[in-house]
C-alpha atoms as a PDB file:
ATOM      1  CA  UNK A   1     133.215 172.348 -40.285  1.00  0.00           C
ATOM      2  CA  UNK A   2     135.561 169.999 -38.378  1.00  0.00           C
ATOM      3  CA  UNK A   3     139.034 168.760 -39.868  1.00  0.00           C
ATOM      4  CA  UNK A   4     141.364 166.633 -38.540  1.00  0.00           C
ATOM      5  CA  UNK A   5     144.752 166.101 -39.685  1.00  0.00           C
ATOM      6  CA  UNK A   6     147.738 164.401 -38.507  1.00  0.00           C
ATOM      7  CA  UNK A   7     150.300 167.220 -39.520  1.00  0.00           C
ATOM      8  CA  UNK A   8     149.612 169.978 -36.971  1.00  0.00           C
ATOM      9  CA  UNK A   9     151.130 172.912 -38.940  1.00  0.00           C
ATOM     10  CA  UNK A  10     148.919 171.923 -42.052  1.00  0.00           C
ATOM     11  CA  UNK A  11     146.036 172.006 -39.235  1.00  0.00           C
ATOM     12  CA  UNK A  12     146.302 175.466 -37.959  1.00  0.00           C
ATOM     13  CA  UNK A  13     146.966 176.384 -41.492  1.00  0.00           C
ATOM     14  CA  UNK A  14     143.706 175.151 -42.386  1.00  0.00           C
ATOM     15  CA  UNK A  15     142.143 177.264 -39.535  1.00  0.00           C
ATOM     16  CA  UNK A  16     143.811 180.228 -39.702  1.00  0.00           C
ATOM     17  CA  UNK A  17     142.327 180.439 -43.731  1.00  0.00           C
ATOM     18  CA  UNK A  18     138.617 179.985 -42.583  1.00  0.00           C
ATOM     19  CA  UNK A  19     138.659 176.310 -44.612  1.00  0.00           C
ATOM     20  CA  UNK A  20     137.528 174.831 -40.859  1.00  0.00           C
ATOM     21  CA  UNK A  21     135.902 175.933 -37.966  1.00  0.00           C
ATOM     22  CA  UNK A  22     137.512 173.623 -35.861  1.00  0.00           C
ATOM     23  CA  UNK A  23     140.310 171.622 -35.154  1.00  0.00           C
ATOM     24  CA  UNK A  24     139.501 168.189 -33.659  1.00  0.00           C
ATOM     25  CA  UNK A  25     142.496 165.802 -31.859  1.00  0.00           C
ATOM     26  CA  UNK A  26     141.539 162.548 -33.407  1.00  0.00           C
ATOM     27  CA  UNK A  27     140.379 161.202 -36.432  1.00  0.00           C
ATOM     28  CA  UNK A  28     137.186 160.323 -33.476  1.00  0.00           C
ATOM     29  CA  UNK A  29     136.525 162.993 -32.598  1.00  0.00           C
ATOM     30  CA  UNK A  30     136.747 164.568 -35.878  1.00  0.00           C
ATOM     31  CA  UNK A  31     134.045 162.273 -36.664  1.00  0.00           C
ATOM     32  CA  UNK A  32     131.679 162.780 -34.280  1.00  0.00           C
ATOM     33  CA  UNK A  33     128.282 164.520 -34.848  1.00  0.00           C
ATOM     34  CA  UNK A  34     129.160 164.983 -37.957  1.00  0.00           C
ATOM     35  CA  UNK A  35     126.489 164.611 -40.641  1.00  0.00           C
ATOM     36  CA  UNK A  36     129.083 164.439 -43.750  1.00  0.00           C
ATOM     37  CA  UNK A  37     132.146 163.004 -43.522  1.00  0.00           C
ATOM     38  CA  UNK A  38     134.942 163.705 -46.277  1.00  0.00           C
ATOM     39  CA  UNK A  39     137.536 161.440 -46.067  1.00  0.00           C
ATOM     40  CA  UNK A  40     140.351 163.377 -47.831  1.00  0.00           C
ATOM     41  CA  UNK A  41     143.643 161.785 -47.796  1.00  0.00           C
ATOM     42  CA  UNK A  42     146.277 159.480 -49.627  1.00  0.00           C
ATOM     43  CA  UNK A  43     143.741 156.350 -51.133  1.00  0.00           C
ATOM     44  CA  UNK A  44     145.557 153.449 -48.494  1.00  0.00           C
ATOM     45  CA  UNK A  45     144.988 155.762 -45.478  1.00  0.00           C
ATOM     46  CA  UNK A  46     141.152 155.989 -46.956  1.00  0.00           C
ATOM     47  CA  UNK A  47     140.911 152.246 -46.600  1.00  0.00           C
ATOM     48  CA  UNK A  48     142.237 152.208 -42.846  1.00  0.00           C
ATOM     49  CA  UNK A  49     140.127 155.139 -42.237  1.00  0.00           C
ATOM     50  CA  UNK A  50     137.012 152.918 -43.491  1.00  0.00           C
ATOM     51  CA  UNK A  51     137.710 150.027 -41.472  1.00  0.00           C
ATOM     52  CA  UNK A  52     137.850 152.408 -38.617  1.00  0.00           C
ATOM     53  CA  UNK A  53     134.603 153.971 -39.407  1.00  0.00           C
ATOM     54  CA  UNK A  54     133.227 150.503 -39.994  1.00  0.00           C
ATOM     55  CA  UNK A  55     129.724 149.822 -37.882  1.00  0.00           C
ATOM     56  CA  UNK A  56     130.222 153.342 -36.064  1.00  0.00           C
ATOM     57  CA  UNK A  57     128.569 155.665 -38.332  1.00  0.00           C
ATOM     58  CA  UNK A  58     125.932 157.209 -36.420  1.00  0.00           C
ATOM     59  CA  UNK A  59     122.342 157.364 -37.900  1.00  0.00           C
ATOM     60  CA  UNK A  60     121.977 159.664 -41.220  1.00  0.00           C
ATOM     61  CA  UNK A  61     125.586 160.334 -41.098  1.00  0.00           C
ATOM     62  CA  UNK A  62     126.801 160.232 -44.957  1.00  0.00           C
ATOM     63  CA  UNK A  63     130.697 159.320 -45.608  1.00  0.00           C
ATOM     64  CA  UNK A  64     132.556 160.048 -48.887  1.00  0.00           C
ATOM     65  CA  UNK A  65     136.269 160.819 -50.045  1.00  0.00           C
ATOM     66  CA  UNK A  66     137.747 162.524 -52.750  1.00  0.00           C
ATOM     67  CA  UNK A  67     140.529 159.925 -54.286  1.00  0.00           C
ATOM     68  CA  UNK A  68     141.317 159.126 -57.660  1.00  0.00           C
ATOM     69  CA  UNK A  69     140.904 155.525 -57.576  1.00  0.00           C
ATOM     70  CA  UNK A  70     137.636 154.226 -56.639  1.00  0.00           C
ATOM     71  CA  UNK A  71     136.653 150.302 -57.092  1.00  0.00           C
ATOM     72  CA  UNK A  72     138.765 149.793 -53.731  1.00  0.00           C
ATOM     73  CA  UNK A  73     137.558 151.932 -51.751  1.00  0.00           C
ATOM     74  CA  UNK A  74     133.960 151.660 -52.569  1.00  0.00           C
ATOM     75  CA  UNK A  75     134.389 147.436 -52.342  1.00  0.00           C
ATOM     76  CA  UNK A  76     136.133 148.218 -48.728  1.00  0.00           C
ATOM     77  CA  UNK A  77     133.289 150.593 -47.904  1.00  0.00           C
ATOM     78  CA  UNK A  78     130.912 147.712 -48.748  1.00  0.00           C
ATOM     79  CA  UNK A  79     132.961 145.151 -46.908  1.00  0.00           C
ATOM     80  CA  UNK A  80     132.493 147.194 -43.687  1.00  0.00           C
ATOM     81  CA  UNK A  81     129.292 147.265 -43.904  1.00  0.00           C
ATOM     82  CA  UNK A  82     128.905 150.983 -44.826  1.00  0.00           C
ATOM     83  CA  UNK A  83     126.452 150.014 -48.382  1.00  0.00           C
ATOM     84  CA  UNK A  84     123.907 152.249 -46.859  1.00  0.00           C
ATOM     85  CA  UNK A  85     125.950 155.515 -46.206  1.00  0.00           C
ATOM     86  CA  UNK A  86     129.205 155.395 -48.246  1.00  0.00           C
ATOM     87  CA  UNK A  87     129.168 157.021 -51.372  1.00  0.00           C
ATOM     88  CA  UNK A  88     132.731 157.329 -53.503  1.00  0.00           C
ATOM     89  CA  UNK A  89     133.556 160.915 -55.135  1.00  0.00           C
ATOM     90  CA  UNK A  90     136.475 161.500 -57.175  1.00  0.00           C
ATOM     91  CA  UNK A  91     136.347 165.994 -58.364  1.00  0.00           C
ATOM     92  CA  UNK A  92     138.640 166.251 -61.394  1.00  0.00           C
ATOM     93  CA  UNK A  93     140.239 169.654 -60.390  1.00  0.00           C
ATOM     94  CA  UNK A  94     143.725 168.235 -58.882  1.00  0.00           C
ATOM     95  CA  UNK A  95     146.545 169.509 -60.070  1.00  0.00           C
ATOM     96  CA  UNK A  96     150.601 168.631 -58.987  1.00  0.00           C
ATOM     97  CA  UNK A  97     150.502 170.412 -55.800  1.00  0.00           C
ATOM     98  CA  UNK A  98     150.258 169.271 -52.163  1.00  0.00           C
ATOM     99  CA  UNK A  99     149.338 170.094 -48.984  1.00  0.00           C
ATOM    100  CA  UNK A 100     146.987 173.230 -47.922  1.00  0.00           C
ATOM    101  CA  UNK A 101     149.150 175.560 -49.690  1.00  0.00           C
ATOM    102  CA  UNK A 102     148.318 174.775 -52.621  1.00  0.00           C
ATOM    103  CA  UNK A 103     144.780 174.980 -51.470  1.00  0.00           C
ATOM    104  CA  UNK A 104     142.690 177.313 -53.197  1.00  0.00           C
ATOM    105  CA  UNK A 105     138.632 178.336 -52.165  1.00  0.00           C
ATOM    106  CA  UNK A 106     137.559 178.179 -55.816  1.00  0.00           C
ATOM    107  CA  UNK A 107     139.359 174.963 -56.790  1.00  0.00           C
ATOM    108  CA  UNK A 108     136.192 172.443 -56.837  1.00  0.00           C
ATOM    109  CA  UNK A 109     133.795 175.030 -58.258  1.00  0.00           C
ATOM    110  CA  UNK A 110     132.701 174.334 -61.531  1.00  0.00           C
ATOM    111  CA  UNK A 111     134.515 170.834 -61.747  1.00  0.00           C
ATOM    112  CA  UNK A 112     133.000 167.291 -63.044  1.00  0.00           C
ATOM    113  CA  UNK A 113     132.557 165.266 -59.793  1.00  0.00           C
ATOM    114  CA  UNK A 114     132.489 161.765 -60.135  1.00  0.00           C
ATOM    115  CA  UNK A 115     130.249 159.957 -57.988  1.00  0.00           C
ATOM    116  CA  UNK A 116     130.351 155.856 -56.775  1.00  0.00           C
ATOM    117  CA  UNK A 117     127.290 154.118 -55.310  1.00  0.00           C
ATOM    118  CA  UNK A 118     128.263 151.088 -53.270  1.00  0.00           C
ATOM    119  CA  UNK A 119     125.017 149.735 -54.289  1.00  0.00           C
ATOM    120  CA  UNK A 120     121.133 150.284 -54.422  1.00  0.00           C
ATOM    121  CA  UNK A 121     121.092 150.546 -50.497  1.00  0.00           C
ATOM    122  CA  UNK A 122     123.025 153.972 -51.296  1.00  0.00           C
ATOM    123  CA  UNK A 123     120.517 155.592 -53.102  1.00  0.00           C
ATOM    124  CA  UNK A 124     119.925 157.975 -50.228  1.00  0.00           C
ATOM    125  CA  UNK A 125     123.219 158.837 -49.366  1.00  0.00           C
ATOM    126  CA  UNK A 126     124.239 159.527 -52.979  1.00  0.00           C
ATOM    127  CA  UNK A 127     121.637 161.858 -53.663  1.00  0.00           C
ATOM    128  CA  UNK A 128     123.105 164.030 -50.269  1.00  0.00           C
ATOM    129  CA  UNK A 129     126.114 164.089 -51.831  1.00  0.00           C
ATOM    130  CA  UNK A 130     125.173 165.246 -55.324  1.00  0.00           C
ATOM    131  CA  UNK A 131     123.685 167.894 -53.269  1.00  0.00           C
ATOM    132  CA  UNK A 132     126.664 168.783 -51.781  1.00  0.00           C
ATOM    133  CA  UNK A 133     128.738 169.201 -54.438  1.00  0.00           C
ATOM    134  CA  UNK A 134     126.488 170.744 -56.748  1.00  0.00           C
ATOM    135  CA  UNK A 135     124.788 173.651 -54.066  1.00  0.00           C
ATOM    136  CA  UNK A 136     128.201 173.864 -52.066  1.00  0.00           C
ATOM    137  CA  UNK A 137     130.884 173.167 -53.826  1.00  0.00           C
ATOM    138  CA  UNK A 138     129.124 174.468 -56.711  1.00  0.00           C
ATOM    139  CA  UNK A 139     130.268 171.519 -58.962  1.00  0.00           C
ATOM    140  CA  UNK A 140     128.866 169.221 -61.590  1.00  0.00           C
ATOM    141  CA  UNK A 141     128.290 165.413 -60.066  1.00  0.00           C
ATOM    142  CA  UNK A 142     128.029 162.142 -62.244  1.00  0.00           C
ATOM    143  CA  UNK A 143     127.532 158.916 -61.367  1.00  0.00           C
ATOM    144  CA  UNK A 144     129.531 156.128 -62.630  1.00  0.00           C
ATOM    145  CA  UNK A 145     130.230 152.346 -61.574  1.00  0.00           C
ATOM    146  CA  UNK A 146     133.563 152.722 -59.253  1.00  0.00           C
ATOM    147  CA  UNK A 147     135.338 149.865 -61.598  1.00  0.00           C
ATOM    148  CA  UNK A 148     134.329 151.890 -65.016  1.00  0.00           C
ATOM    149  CA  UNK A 149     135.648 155.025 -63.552  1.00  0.00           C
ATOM    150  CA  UNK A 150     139.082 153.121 -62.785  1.00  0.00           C
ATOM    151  CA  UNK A 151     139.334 151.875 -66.319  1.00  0.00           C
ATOM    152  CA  UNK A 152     138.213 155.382 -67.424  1.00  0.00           C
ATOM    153  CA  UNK A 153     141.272 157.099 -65.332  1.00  0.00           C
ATOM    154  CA  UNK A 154     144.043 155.221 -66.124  1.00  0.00           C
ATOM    155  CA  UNK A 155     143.861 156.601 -69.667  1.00  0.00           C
ATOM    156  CA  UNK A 156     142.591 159.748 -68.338  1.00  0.00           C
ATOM    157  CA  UNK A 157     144.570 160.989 -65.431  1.00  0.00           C
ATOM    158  CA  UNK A 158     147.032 158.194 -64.095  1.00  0.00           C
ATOM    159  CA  UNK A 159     148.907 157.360 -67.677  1.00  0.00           C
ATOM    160  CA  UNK A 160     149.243 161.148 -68.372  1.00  0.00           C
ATOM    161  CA  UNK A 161     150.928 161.344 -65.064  1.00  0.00           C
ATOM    162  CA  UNK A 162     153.004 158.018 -65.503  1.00  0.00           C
ATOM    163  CA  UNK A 163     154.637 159.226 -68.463  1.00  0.00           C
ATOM    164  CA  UNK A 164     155.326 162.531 -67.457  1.00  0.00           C
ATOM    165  CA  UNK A 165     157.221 160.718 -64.143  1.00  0.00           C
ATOM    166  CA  UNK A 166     159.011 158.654 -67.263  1.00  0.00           C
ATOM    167  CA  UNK A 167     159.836 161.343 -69.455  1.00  0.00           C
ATOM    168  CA  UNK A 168     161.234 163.715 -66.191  1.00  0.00           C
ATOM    169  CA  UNK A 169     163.291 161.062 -65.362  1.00  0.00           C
ATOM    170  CA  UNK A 170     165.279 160.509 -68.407  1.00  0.00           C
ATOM    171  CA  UNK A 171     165.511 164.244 -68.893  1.00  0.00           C
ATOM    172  CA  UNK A 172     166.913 164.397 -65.489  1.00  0.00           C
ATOM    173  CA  UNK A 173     169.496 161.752 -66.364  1.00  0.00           C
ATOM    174  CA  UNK A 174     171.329 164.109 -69.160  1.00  0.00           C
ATOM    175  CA  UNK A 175     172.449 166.487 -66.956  1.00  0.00           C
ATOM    176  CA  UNK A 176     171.536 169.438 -69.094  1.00  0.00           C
ATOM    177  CA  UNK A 177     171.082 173.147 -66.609  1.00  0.00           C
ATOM    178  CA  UNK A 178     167.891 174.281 -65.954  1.00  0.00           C
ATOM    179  CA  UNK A 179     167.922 176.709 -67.823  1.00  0.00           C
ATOM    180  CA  UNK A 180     167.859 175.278 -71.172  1.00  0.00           C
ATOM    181  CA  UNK A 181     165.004 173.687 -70.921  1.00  0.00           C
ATOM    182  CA  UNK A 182     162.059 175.655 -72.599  1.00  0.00           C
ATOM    183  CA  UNK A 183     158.093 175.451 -71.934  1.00  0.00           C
ATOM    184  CA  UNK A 184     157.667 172.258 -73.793  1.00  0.00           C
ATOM    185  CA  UNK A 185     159.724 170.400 -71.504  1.00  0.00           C
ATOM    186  CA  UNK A 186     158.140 172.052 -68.156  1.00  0.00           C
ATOM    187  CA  UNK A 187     154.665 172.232 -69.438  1.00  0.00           C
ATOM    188  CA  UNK A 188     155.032 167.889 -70.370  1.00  0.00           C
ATOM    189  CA  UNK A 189     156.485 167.290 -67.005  1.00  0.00           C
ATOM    190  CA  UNK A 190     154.480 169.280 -64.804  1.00  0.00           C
ATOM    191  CA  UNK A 191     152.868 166.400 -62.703  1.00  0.00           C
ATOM    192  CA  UNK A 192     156.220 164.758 -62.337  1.00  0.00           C
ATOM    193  CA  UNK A 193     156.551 167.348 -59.556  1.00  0.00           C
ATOM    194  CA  UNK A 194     153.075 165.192 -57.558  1.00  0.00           C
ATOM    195  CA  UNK A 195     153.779 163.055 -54.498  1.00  0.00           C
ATOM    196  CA  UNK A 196     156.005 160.035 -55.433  1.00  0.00           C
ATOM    197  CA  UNK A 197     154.018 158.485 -52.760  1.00  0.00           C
ATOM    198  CA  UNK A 198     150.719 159.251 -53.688  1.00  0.00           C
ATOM    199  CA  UNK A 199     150.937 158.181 -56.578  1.00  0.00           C
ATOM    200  CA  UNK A 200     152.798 154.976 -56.139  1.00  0.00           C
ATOM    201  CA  UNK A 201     149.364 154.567 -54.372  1.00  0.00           C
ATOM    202  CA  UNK A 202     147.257 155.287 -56.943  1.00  0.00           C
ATOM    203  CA  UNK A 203     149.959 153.199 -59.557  1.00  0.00           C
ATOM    204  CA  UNK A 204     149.014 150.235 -57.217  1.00  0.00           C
ATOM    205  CA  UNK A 205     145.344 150.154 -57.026  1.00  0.00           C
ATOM    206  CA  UNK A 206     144.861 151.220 -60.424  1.00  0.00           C
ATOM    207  CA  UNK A 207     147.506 148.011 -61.672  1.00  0.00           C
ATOM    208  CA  UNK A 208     145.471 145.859 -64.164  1.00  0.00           C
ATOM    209  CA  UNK A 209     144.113 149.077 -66.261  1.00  0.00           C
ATOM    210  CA  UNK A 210     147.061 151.380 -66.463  1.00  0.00           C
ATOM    211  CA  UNK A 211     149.221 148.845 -67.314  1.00  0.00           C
ATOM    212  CA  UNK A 212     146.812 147.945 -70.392  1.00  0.00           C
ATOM    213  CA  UNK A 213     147.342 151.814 -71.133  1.00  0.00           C
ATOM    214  CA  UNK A 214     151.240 152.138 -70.375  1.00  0.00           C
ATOM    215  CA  UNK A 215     151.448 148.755 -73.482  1.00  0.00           C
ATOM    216  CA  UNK A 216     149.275 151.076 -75.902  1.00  0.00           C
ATOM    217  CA  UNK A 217     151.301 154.230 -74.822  1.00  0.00           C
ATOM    218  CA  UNK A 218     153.918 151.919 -75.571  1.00  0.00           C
ATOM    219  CA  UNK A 219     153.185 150.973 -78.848  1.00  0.00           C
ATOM    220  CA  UNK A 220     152.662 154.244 -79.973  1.00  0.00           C
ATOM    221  CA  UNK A 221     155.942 155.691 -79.120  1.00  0.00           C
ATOM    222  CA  UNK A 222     157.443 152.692 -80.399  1.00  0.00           C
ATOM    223  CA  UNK A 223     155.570 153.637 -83.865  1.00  0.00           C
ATOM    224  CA  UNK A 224     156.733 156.766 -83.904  1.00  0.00           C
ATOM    225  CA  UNK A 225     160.233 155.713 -83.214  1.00  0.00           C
ATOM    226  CA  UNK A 226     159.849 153.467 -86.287  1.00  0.00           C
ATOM    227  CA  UNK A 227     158.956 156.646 -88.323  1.00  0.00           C
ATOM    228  CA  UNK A 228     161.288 159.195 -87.629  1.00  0.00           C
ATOM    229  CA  UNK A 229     164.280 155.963 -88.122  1.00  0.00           C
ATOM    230  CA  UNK A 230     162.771 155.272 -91.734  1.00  0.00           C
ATOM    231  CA  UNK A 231     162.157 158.738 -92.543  1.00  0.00           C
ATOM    232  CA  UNK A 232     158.463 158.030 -93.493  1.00  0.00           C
ATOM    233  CA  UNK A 233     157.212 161.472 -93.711  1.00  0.00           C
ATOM    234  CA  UNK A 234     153.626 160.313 -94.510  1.00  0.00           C
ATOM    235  CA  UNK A 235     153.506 157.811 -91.522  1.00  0.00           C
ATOM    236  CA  UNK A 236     155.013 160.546 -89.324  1.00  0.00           C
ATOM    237  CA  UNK A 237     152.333 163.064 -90.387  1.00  0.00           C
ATOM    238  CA  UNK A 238     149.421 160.455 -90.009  1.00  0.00           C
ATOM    239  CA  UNK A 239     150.749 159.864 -86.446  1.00  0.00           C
ATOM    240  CA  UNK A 240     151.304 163.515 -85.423  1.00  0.00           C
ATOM    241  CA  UNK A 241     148.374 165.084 -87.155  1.00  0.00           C
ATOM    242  CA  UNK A 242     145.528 163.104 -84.929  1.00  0.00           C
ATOM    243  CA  UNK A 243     147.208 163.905 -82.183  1.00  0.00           C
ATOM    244  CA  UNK A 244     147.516 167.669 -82.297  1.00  0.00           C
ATOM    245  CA  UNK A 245     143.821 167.601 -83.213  1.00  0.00           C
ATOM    246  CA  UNK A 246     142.759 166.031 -79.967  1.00  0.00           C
ATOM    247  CA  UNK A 247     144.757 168.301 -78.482  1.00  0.00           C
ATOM    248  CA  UNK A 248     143.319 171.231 -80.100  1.00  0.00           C
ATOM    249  CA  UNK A 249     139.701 170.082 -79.392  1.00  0.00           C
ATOM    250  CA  UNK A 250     140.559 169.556 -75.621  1.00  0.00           C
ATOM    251  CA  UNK A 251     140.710 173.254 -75.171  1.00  0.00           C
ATOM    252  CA  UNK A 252     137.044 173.853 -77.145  1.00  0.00           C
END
């Protein structure tokens, strides 16, 4: 297994853990002979990283990534003329953490995997790397369409994390110590501690359909505003109710 990465100290890191078996220079060199290529990195650098790899590919090389938005990348891939060998993955197993320490060797196993054709010409290429993930990384794939799976995430994954960014940053503008702030407040504002700039990214690329779920999210704090100003028990207990069932049946 070959990585490349542009941070040397996350390199040898990498190396030192057993995750590669060698270090290449260059994102070229990195690529060569390879027969899968995992393009794992913020989603803009995935884009330049296509356009490099566009018309180079060698013959049955397959080429993937792992990002969390995928109608752009897969419509670049197809752009460069990669229909045949590019196939879109997104594993749901992230979590706030960057960089290889917060690597772990079991993290993919047992996850969903989505998976993005860039059209029938993939067939091939997407069935190498269902085969991946499910007899080496031990994972579940499923194929979607690359613009559903957007639409599907923004509720999913990238509004969870927007508000959590919204709600740390007004709790950080009270001022209140550290220490008073119990397990609610941590466990809601977990991802606030992600990359600012990966996901300003993923905020970005994902525009039209988080925005559609930042108005609902919206709404619905705005409705529960309403209720706890009027004092309308019942309203406030048809809100809250719902929601702590979905909650409940999450963990199932």
């Amino acid at each position: 297994m070959v990585g490349y990465t542009p941070d040397p100290e996350e390199g040898r890191a990498a190396l030192s853990a057993g995750a590669v078996t060698e270090l290449a220079p260059s994102v070229d060199a990195a690529l060569a002979g390879g027969s899968l290529v995992v393009l794992a990195a913020p989603p803009r650098a995935i884009l330049e990283l296509i356009d490099r790899l566009s018309g180079s590919p060698e013959p049955d090389v397959v080429v993937s990534d792992v990002a969390s938005v995928k109608a752009p990348i897969v419509a670049r891939a197809r752009a460069a003329g990669l229909a045949a060998c590019f196939v879109g993955a997104h594993p749901l197993a992230g979590t706030h953490g960057s960089g290889f320490a917060h690597a772990a060797p079991d993290r993919l196993r047992g996850c969903v995997v989505y998976l993005c054709r860039t059209g029938t010409a993939g067939d091939e290429a997407a069935a190498r790397v269902a085969e991946f993930w499910t007899n080496v990384m031990e994972a579940t794939p499923v194929h979607v369409d690359a613009a559903e799976h957007d639409r599907q995430l923004a509720w999913t994954s990238h509004l969870p994390q927007a508000v959590a960014y919204a709600l740390a940053g007004v709790l950080a503008r009270q001022g209140y110590p550290a220490s008073g702030f119990g397990t609610g407040a941590r466990d809601t504002t977990r991802l606030a501690a992600s990359s600012p700039d990966l996901w300003l990214e993923i905020f970005q690329l994902n525009r039209d359909a988080l925005i559609a779920a930042l108005d609902a999210a919206g709404g619905e704090l705005a409705a529960l505003r309403e209720h706890v100003a009027s004092v309308d028990e019942t309203a406030l207990r048809a809100l809250l109710a719902p929601a702590a069932d979905f909650r409940r049946w999450l963990d199932r």
